[in-house]
C-alpha atoms as a PDB file:
ATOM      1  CA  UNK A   1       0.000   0.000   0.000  1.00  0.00           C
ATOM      2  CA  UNK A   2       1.655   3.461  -0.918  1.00  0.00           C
ATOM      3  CA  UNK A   3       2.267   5.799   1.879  1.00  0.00           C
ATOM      4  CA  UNK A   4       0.728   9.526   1.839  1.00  0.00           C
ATOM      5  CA  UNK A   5       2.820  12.312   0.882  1.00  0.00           C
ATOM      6  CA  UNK A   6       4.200  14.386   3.373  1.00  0.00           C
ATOM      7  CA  UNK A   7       2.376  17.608   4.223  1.00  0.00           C
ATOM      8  CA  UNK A   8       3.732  20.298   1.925  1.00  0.00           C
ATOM      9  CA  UNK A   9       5.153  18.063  -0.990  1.00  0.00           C
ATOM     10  CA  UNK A  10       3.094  19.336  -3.662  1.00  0.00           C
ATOM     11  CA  UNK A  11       3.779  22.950  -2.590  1.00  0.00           C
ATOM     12  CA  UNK A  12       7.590  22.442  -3.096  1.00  0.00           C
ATOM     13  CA  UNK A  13       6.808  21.875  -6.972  1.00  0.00           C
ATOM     14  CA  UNK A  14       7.227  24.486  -9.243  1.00  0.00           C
ATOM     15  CA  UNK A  15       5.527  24.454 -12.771  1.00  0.00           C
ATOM     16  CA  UNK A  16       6.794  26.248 -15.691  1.00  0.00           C
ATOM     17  CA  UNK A  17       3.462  28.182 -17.332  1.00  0.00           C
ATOM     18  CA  UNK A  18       2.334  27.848 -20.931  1.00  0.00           C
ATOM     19  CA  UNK A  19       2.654  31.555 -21.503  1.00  0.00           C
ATOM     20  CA  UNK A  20       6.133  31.565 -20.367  1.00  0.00           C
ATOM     21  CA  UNK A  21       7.335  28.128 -22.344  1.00  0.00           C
ATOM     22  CA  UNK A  22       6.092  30.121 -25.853  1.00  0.00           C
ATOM     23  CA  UNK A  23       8.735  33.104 -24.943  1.00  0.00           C
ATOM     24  CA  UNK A  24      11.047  31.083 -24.264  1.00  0.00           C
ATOM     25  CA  UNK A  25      10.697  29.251 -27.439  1.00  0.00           C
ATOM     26  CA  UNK A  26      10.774  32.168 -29.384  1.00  0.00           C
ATOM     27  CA  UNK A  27      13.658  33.741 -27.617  1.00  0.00           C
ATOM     28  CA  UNK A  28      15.568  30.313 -28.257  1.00  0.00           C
ATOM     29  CA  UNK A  29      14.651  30.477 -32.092  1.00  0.00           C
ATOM     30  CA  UNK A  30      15.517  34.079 -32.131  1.00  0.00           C
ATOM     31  CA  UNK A  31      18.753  33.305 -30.451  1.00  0.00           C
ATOM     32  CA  UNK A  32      19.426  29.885 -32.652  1.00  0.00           C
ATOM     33  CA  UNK A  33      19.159  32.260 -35.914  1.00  0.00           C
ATOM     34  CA  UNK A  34      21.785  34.920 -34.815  1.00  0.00           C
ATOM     35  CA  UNK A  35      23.832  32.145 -33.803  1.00  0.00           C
ATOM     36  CA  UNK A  36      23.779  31.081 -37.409  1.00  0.00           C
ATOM     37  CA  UNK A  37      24.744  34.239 -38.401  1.00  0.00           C
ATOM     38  CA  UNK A  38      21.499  35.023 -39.694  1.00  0.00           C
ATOM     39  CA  UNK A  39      20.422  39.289 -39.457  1.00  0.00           C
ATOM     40  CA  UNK A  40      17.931  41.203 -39.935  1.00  0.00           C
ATOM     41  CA  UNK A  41      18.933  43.726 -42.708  1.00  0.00           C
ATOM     42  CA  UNK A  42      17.911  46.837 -40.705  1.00  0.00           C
ATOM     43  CA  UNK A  43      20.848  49.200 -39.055  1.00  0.00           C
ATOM     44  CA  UNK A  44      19.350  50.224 -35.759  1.00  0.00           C
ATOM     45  CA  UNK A  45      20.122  53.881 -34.030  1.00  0.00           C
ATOM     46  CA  UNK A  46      22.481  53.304 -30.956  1.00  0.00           C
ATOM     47  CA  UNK A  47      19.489  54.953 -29.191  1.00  0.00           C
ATOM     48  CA  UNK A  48      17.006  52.645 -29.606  1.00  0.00           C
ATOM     49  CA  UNK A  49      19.541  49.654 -28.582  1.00  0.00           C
ATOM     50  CA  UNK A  50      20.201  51.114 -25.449  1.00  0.00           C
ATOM     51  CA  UNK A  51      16.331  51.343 -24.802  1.00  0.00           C
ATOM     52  CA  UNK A  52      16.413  47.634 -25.782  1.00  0.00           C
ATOM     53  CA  UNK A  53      18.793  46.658 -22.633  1.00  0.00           C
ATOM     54  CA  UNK A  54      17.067  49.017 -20.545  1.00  0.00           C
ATOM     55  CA  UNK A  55      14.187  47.091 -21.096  1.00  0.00           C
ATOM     56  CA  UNK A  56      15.813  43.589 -20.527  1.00  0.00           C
ATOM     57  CA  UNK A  57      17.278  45.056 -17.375  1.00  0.00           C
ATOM     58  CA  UNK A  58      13.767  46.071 -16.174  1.00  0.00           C
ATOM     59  CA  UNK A  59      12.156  42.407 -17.295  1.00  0.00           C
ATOM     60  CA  UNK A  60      14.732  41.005 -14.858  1.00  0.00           C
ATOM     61  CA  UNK A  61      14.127  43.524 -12.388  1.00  0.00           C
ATOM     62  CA  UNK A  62      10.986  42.953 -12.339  1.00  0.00           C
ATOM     63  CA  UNK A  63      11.215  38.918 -12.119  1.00  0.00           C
ATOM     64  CA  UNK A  64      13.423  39.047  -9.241  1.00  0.00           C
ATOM     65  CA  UNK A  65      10.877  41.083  -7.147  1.00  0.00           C
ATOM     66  CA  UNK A  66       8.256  38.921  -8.019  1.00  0.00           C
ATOM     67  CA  UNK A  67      10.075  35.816  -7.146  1.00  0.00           C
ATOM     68  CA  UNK A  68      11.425  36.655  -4.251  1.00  0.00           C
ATOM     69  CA  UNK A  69       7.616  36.985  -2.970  1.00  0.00           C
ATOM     70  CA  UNK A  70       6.585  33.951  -4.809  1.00  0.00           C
ATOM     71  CA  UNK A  71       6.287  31.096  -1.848  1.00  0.00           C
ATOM     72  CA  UNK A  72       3.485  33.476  -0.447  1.00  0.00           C
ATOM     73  CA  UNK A  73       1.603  33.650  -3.664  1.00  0.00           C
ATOM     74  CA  UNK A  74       2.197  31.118  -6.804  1.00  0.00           C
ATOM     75  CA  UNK A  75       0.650  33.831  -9.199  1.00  0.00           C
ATOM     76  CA  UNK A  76       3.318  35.561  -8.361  1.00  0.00           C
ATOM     77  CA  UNK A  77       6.277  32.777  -9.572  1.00  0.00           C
ATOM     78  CA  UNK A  78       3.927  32.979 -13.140  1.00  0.00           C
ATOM     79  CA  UNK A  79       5.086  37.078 -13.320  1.00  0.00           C
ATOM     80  CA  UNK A  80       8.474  35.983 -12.517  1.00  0.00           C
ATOM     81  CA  UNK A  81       8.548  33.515 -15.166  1.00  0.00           C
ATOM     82  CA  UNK A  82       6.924  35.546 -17.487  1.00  0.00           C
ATOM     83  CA  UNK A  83       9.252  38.246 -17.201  1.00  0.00           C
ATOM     84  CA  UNK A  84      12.141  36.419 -17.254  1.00  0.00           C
ATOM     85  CA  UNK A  85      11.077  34.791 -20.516  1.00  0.00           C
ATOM     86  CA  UNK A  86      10.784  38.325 -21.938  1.00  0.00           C
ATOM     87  CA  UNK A  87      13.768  39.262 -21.092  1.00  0.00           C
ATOM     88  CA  UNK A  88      15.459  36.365 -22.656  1.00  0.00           C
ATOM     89  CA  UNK A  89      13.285  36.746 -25.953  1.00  0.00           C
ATOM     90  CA  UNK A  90      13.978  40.238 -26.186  1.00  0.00           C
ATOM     91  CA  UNK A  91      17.871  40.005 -25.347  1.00  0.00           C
ATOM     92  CA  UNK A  92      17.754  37.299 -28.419  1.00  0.00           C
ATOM     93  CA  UNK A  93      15.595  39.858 -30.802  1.00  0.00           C
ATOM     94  CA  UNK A  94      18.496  42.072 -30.086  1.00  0.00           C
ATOM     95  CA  UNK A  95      20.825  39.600 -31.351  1.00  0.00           C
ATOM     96  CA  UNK A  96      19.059  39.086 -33.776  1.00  0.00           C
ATOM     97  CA  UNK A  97      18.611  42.924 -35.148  1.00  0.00           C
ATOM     98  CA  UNK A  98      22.029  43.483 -34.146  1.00  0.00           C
END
């Protein structure tokens, strides 16, 4: 006969979100193509570049407040994952334009 979990157990898991897997698989094919050497054929303005990391740097900002409160609140780990995925894909979509 199988034993009970302990109290708690399926609290300790942590489930990567739909929404998030899709940004991550875009920021992976995004990533994959600039790897190949493939570019867009646009010349971006330094300018709009450095608005490009300043949003990547907020994304992750933003994920590490939200999972430092996640065990309180599992929405909370789904905005953390979220915005780490949009970081990624948007660090990769300046690979790419790059």
């Amino acid at each position: 006969m199988a034993r009970r979990p302990p109290p708690g157990y399926r609290r300790g898991t942590r489930p990567i979100y739909p929404g998030t897997l899709r940004m991550v698989l875009y920021g992976f094919v995004l990533w994959g193509l600039s790897l190949l050497g493939l570019r867009l054929p646009l010349d971006l303005p330094w300018w709009l570049a450095v608005l490009l990391e300043v949003g990547v740097v907020w994304f992750i900002w933003k994920g590490w407040k939200a999972a430092r409160r996640s065990p309180k609140n599992n929405l909370r780990l789904f905005n953390a994952q979220e915005n780490w995925a949009n970081a990624f894909a948007l660090q990769a979509l300046i690979l790419f334009l790059w």
